[in-house]
N, C-alpha and C. Protein backbone atom coordinates (compact mmCIF):
# COMPACT_ATOMS: atom_id res chain seq x y z
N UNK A 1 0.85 -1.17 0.00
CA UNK A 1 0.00 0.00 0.00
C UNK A 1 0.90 1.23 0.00
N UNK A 2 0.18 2.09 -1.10
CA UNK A 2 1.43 3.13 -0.85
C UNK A 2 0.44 4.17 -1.02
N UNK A 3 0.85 5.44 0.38
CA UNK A 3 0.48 6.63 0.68
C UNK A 3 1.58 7.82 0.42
N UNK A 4 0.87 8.85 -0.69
CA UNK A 4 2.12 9.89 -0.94
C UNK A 4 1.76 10.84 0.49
N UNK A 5 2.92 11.44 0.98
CA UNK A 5 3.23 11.94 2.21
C UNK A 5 3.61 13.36 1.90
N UNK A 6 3.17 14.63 1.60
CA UNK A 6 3.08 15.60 1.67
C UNK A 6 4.34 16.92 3.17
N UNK A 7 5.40 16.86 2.86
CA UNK A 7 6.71 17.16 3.74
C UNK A 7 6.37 18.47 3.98
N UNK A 8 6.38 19.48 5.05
CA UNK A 8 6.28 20.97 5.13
C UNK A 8 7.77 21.41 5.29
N UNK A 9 8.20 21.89 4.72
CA UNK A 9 9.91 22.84 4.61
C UNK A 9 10.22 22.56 5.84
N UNK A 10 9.54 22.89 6.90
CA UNK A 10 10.50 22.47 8.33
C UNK A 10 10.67 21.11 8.46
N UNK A 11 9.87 20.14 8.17
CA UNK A 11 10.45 18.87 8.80
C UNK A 11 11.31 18.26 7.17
N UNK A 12 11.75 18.87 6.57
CA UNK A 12 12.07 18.33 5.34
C UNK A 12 13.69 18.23 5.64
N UNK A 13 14.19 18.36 6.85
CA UNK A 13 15.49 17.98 7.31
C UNK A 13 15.66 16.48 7.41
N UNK A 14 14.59 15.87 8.03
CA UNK A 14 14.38 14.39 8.32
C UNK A 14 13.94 13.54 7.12
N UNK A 15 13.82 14.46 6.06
CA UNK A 15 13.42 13.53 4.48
C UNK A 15 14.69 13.82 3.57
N UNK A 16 15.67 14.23 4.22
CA UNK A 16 17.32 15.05 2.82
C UNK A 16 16.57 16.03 1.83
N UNK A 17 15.43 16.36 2.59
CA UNK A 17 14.86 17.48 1.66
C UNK A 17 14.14 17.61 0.37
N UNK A 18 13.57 16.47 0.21
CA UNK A 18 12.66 15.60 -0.07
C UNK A 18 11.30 16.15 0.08
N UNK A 19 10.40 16.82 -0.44
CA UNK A 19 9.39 17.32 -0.70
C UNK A 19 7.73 16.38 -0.32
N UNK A 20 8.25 15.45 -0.63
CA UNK A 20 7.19 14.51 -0.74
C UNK A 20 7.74 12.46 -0.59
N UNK A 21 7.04 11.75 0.14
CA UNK A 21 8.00 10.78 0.17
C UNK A 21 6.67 9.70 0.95
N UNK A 22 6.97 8.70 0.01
CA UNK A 22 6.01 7.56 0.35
C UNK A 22 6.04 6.91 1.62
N UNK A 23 4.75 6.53 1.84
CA UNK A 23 5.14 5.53 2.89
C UNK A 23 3.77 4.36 3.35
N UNK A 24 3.37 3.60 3.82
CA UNK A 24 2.26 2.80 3.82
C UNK A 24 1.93 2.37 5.53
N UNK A 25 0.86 2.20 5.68
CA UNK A 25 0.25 1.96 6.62
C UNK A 25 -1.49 2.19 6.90
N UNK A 26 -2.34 1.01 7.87
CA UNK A 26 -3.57 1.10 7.48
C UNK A 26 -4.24 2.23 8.31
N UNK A 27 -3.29 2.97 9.31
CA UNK A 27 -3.74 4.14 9.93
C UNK A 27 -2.79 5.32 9.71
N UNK A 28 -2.99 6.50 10.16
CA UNK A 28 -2.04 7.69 10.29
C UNK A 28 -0.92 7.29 11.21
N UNK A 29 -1.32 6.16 12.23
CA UNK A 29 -0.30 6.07 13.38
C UNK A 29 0.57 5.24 12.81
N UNK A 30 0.28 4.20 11.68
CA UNK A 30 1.11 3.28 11.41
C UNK A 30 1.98 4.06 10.22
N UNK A 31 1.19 4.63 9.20
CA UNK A 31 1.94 5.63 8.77
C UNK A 31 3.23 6.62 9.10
N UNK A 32 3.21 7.24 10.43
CA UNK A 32 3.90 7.86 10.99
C UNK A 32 5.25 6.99 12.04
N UNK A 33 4.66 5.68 12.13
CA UNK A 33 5.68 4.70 12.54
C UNK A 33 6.51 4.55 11.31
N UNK A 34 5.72 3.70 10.12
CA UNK A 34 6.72 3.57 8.81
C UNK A 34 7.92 5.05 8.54
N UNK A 35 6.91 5.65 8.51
CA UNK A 35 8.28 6.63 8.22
C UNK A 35 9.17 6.85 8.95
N UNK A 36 8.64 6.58 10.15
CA UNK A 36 10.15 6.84 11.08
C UNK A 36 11.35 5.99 10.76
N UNK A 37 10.78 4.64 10.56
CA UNK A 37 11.87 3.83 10.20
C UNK A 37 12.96 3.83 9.02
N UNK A 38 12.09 5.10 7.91
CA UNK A 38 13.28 5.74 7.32
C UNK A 38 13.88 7.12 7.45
N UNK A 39 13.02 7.53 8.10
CA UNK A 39 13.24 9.61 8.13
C UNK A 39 13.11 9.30 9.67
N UNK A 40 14.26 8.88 10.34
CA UNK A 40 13.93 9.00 12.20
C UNK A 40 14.01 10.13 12.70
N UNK A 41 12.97 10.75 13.57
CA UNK A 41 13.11 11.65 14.25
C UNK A 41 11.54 12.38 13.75
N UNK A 42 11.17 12.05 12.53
CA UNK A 42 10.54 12.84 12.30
C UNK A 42 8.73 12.42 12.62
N UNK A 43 8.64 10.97 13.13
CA UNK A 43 7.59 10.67 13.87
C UNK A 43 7.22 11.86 15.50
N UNK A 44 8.08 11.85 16.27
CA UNK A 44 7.95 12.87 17.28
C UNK A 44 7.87 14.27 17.18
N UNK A 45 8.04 14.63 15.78
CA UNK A 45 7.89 16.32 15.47
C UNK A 45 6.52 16.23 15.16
N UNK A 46 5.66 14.82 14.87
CA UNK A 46 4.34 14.73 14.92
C UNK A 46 3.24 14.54 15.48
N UNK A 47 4.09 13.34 16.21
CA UNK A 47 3.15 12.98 17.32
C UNK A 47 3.45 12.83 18.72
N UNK A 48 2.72 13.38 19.75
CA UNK A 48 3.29 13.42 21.04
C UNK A 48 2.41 12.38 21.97
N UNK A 49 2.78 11.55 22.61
CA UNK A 49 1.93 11.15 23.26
C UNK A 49 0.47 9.92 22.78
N UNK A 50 1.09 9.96 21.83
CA UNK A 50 0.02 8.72 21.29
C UNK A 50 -0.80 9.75 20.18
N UNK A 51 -0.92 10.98 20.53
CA UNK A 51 -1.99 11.92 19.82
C UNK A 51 -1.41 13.07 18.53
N UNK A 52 -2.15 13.21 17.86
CA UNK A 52 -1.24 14.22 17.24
C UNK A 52 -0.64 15.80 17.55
N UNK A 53 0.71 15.83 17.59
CA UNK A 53 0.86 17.34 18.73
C UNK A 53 -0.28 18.79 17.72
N UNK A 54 -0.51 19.35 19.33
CA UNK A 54 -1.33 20.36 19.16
C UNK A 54 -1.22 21.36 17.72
N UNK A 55 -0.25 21.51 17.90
CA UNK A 55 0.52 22.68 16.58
C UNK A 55 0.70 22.18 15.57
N UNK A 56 0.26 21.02 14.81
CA UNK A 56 0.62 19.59 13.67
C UNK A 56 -0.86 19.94 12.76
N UNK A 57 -1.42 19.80 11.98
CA UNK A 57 -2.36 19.94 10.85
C UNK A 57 -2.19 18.78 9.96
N UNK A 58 -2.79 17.74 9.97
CA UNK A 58 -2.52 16.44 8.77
C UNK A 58 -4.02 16.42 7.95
N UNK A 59 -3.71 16.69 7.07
CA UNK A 59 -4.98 16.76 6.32
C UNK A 59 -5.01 15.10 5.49
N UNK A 60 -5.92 14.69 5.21
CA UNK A 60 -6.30 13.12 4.42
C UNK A 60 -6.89 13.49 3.12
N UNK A 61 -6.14 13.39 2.12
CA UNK A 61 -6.87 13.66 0.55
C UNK A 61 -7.89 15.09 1.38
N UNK A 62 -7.14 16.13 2.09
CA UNK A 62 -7.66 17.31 2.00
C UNK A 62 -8.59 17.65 2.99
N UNK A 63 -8.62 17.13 3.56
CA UNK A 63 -9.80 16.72 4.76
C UNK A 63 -9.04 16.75 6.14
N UNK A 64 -9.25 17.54 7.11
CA UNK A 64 -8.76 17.59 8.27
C UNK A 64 -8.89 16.28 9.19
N UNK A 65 -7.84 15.54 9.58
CA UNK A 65 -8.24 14.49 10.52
C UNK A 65 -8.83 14.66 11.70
N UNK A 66 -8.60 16.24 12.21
CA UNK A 66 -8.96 16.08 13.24
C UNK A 66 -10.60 15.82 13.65
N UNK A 67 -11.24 16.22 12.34
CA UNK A 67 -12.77 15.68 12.08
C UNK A 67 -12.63 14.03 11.71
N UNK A 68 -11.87 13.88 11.94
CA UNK A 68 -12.07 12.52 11.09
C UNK A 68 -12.01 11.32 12.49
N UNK A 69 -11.43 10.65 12.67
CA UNK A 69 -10.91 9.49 13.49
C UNK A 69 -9.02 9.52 14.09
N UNK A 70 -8.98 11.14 13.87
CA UNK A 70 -7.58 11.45 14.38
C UNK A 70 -6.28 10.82 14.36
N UNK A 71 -5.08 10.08 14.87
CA UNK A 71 -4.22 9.51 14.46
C UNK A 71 -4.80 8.26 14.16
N UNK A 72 -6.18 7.62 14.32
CA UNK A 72 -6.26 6.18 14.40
C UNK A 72 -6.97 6.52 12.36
N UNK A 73 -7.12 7.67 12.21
CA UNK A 73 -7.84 7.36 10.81
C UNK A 73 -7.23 6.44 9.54
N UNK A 74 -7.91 5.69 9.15
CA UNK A 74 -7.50 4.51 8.10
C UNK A 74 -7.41 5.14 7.05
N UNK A 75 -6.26 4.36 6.09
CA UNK A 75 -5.81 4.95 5.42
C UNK A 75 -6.14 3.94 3.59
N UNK A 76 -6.11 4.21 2.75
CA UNK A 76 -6.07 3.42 1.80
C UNK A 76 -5.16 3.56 0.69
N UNK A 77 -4.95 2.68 0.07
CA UNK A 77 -3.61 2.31 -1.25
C UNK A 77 -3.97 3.94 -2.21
N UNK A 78 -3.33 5.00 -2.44
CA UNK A 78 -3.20 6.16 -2.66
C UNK A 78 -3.61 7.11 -2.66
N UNK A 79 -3.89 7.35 -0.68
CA UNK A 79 -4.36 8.40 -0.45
C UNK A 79 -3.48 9.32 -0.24
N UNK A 80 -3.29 10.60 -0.10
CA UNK A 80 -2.53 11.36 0.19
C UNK A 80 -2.59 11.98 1.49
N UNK A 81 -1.27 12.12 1.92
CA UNK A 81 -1.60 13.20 3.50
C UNK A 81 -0.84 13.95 3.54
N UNK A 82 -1.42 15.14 3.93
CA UNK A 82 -0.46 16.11 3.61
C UNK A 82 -0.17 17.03 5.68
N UNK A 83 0.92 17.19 5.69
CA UNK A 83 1.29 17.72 7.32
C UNK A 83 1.35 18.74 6.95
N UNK A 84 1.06 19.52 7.61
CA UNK A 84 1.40 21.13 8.22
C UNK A 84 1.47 21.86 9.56
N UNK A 85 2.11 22.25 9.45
CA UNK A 85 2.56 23.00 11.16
C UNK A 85 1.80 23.97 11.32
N UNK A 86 1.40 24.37 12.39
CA UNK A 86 0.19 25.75 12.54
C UNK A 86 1.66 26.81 12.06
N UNK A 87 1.04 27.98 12.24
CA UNK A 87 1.62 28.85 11.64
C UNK A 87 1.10 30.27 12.38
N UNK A 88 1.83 30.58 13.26
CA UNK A 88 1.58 32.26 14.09
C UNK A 88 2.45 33.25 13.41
N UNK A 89 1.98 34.50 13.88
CA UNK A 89 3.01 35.91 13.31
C UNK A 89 1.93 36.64 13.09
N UNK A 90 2.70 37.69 12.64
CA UNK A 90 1.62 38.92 11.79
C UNK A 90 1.98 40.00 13.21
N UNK A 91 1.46 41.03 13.40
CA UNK A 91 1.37 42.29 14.24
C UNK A 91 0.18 42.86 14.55
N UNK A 92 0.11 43.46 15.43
CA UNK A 92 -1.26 44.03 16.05
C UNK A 92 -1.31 45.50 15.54
């Protein structure tokens, strides 16, 4: 099963900078295990605690998980997920 994996510029240290990079599993959690086992380090910039960290955004073919079934959401043979980090700034 293969899921394309959608990289945000910051964690693209843990992919050699690598934009985008496969990986398979029948949930987000198993997903985020597989990849560790090639990009290490970069499972814990995701997930803390069993859950996905607060400041993390994983969208499923575009769709927010956090509506969905959260790290446990199932995954199928070429869906896409794409991560994103929240994002603060701007001025008052």
């Amino acid at each position: 099963m293969a899921i394309e994996v959608r990289i945000p510029t910051i964690l693209r240290t843990y992919t050699d900078g690598a934009k985008q990079v496969e990986g398979s599993g029948t949930t987000l959690a198993d997903l985020f295990t597989d990849l560790d086992s090639r990009h290490a380090g970069i499972r814990e910039r995701i997930v803390d605690g069993g859950e996905l960290r607060r400041f993390v955004n994983v969208y499923l073919n575009d769709e927010d998980v956090r509506f969905l079934q959260g790290i446990d959401t199932e995954l199928a043979d070429g869906d896409s997920v794409t991560i994103l980090p929240a994002v603060a700034g701007g001025s008052l």
